[in-house]
Structures are given as structure tokens and as C-alpha cells.
N, C-alpha and C. Protein backbone atom coordinates (compact mmCIF):
# COMPACT_ATOMS: atom_id res chain seq x y z
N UNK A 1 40.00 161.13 33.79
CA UNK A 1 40.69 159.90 34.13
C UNK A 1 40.23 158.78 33.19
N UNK A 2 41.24 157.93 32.90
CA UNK A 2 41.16 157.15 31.92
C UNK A 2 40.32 155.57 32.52
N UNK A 3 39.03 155.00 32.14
CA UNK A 3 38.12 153.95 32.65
C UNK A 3 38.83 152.94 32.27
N UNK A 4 39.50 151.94 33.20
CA UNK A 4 40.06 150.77 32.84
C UNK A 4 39.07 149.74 33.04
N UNK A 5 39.24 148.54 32.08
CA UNK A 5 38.41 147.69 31.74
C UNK A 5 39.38 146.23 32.11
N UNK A 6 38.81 145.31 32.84
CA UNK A 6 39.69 144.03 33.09
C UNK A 6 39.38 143.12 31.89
N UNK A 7 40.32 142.51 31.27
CA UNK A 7 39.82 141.20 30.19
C UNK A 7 40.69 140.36 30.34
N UNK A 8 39.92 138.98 30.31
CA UNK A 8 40.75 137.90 30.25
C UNK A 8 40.75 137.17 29.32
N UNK A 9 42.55 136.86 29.19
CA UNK A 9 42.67 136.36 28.02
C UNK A 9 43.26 135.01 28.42
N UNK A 10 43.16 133.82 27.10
CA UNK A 10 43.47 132.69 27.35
C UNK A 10 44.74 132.37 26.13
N UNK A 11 46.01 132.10 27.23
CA UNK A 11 47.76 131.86 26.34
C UNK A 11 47.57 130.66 27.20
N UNK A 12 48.12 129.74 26.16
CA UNK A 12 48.35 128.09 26.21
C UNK A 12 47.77 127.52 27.39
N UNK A 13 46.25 127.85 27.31
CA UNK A 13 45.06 127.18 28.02
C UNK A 13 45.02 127.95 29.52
N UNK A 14 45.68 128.76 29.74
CA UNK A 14 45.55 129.29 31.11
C UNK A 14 44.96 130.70 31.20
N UNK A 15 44.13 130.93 31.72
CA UNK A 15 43.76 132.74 31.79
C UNK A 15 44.14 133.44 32.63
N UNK A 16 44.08 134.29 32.31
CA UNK A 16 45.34 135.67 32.73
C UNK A 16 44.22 137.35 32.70
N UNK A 17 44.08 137.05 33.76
CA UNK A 17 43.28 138.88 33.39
C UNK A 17 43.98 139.97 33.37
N UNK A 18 43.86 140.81 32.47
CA UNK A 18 44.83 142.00 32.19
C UNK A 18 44.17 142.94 31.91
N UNK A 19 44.39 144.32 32.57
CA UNK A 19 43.90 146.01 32.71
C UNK A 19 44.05 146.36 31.38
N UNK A 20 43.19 147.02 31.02
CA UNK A 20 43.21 147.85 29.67
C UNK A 20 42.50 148.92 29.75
N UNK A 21 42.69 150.11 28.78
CA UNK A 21 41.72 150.90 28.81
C UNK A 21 40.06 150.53 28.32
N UNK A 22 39.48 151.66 29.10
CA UNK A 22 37.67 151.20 28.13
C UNK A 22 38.08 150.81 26.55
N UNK A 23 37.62 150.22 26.32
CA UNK A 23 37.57 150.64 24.81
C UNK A 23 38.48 149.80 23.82
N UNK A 24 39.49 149.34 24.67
CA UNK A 24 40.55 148.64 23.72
C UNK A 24 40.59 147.00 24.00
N UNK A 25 40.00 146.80 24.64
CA UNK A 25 39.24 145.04 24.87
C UNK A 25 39.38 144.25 23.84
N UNK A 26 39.15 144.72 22.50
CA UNK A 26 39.52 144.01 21.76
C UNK A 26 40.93 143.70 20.62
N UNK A 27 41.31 145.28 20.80
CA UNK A 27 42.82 145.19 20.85
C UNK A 27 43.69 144.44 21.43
N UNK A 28 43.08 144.15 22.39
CA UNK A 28 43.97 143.37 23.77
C UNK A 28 43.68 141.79 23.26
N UNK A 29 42.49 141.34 23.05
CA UNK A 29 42.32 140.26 22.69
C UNK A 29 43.17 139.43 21.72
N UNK A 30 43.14 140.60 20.49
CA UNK A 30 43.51 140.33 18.96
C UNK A 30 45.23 140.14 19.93
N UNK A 31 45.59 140.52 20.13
CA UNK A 31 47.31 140.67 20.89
C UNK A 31 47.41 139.24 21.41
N UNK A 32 46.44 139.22 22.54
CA UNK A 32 46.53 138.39 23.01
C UNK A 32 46.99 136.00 22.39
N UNK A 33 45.97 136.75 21.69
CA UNK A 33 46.06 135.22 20.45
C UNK A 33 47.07 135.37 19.75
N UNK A 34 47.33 136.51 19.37
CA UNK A 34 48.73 136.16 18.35
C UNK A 34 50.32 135.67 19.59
N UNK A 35 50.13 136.40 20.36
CA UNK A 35 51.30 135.84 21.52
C UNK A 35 50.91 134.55 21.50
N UNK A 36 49.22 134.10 22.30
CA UNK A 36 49.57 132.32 22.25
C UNK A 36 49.74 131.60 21.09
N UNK A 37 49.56 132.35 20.02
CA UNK A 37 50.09 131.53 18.42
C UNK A 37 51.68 131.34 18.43
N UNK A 38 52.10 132.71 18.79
CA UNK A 38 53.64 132.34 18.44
C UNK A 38 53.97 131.58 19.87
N UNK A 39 53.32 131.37 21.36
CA UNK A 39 54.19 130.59 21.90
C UNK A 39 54.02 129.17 21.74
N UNK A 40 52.56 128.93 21.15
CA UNK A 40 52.02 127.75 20.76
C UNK A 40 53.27 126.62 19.54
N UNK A 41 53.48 127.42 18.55
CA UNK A 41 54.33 127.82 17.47
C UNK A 41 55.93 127.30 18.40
N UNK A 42 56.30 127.92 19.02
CA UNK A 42 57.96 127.78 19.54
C UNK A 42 57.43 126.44 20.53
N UNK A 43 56.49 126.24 21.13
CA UNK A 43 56.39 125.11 21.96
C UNK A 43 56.27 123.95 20.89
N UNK A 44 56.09 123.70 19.37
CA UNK A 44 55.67 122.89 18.64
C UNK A 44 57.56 122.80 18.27
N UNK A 45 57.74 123.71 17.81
CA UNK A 45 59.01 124.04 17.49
C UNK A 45 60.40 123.21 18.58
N UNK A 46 59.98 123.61 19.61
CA UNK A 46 61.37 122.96 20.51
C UNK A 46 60.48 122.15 21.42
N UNK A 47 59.85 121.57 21.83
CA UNK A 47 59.01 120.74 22.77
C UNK A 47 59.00 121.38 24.30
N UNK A 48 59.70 122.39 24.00
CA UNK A 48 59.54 123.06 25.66
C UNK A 48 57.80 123.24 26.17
N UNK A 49 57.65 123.01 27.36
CA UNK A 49 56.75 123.38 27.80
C UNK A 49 56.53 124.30 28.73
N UNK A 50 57.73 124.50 29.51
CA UNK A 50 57.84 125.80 30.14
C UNK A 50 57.03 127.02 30.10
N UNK A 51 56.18 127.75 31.03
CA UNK A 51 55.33 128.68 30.31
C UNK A 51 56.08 129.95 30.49
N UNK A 52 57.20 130.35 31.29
CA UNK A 52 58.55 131.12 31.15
C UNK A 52 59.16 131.01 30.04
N UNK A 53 59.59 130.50 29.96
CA UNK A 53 61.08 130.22 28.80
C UNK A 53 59.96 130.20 27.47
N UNK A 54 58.58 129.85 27.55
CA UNK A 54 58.39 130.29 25.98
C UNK A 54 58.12 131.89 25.77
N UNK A 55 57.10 132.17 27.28
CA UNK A 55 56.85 133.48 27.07
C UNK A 55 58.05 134.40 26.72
N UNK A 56 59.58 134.28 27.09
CA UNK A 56 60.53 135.00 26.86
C UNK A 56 60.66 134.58 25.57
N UNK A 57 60.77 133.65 24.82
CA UNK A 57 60.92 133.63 23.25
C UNK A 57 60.10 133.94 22.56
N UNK A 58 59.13 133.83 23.01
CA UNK A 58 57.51 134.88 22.18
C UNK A 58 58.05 136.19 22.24
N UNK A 59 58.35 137.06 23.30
CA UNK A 59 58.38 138.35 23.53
C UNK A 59 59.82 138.48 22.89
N UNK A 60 60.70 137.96 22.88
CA UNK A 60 62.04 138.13 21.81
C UNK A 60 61.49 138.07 20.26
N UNK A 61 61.09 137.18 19.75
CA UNK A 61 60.25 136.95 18.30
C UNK A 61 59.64 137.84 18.36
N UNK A 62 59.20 138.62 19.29
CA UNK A 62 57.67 139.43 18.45
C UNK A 62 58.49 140.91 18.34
N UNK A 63 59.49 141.42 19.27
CA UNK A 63 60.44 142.56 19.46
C UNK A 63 61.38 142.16 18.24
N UNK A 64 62.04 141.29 17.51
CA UNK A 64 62.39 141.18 16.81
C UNK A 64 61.69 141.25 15.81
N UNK A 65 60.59 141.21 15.30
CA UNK A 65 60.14 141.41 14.23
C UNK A 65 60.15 142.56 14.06
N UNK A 66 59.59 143.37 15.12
CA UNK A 66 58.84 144.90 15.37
C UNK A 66 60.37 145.80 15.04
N UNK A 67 61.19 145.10 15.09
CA UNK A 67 62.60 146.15 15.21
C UNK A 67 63.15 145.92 14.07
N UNK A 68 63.09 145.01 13.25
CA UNK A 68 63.68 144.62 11.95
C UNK A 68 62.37 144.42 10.49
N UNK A 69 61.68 145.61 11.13
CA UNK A 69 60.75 145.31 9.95
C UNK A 69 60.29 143.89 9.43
N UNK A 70 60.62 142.96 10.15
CA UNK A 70 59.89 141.48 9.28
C UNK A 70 58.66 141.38 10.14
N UNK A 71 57.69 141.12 9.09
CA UNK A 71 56.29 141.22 9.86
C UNK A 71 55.70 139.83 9.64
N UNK A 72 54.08 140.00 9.52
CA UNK A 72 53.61 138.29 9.62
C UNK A 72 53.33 138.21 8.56
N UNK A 73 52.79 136.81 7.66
CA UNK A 73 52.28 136.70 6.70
C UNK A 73 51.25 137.76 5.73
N UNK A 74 50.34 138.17 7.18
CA UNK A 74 49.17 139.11 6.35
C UNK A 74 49.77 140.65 6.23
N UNK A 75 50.74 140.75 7.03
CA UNK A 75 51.34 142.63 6.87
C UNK A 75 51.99 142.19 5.33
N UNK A 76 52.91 141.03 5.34
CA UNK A 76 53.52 141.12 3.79
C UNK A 76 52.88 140.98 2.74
N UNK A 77 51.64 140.34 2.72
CA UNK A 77 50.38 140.88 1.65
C UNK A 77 49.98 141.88 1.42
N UNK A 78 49.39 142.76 2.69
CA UNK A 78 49.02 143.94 2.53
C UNK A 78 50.48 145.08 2.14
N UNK A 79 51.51 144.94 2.30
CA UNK A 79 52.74 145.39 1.98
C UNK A 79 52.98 145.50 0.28
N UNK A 80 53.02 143.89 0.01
CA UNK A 80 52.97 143.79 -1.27
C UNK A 80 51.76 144.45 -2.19
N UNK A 81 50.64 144.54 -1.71
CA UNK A 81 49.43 145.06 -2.56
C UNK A 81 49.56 146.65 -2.72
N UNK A 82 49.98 147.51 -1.45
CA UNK A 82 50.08 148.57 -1.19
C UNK A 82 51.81 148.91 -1.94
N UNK A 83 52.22 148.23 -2.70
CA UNK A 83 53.87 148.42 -3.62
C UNK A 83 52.78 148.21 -5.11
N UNK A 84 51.85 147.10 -5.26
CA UNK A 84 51.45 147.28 -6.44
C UNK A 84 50.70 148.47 -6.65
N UNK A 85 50.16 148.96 -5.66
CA UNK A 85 48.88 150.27 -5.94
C UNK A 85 49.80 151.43 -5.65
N UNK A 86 50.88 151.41 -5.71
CA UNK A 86 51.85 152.36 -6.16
C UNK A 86 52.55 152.59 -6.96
N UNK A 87 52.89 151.79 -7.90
CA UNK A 87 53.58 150.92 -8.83
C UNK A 87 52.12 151.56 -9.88
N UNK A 88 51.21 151.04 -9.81
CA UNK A 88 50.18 151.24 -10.70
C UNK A 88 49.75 152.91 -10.98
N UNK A 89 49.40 154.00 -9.64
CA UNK A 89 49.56 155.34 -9.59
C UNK A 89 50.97 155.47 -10.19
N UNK A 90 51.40 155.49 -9.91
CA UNK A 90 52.98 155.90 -11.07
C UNK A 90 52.66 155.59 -12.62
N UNK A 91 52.08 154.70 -13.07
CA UNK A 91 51.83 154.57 -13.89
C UNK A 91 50.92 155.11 -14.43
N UNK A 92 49.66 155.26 -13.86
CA UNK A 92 49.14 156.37 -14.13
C UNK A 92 49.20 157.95 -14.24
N UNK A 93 50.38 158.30 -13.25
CA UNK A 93 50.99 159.44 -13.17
C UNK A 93 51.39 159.38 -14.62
N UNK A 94 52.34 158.92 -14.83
CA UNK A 94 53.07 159.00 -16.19
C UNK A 94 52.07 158.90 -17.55
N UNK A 95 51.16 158.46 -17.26
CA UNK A 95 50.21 158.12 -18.68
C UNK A 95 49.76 159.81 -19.20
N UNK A 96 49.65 160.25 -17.65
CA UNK A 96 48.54 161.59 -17.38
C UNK A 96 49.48 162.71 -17.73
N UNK A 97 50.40 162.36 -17.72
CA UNK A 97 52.03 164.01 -18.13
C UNK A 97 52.54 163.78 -19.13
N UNK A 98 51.95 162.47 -19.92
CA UNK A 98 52.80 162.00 -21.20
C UNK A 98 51.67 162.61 -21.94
């Protein structure tokens, strides 16, 4: 049986404890902040304060990204670096058969 672990996390100043497995506490965390970034983000964005109506546009934004391949700033770095270090092995491929 799988050891669940309680952690609480803090979205736009309020805490919220949420079940996780042992072990992933900090998975949950790292999740956690990026949701209150992007609802932080859409509350700066439209002045809503609602903690509904943002959480549903956080969870639309973040399913939309996840479904259309557009990711965050740091995936399109590591995206882009991981096209150059392929780009570069090809090139080396070719140096090595030429």
C-alpha cells in the first residue's frame, strides 16, 4: 500500500493541505507555486480576485499549454539547447562518414 503524506501548500496567501504520495512532497510543492504564479499572473492580468474564477483560468492555461505543446519560458530553453546539441551531433555525424 502506497504511504500518503499530507503537504500544505500556499496559492494566493491561503493554505490548502493536499494528499500525496511518500515521497513526492516536493513535486507537489514545485506544482504548487507554479499554479499560484499563473493565478497570481491572470489576477494581475484582469483584476479579478475571485479565488474560483482564477483557479478555473489557471487550470484552463496550464491544460492548454500541456495539450498544445507551448510550454514555459525554461522548457523553451532547455528545448532550444537540446535542437542545438542535435544540430551539433549531426554535425559531427557527418564530419565522422565524410
Amino acid at each position: 500500500m502506497t504511504e500518503i503524506a499530507t503537504v500544505r501548500v500556499q496559492i494566493l496567501g491561503r493554505e490548502f493541505p493536499v494528499a500525496c504520495p511518500a515521497g513526492q512532497e516536493h513535486e507537489l510543492e514545485v506544482a504548487a507555486e507554479y499554479v499560484d504564479h499563473r493565478m497570481r499572473e491572470i489576477q494581475e492580468k484582469t483584476g479579478n480576485s475571485a479565488l474560483e474564477r482564477l483557479a478555473v483560468m489557471a487550470a484552463l492555461n496550464i491544460a492548454h499549454e500541456h495539450l498544445t505543446g507551448e510550454t514555459t519560458e525554461q522548457n523553451q530553453e532547455l528545448k532550444r539547447l537540446a535542437d542545438r546539441i542535435g544540430t551539433t551531433l549531426e554535425r559531427l555525424s557527418e564530419i565522422e562518414a565524410g
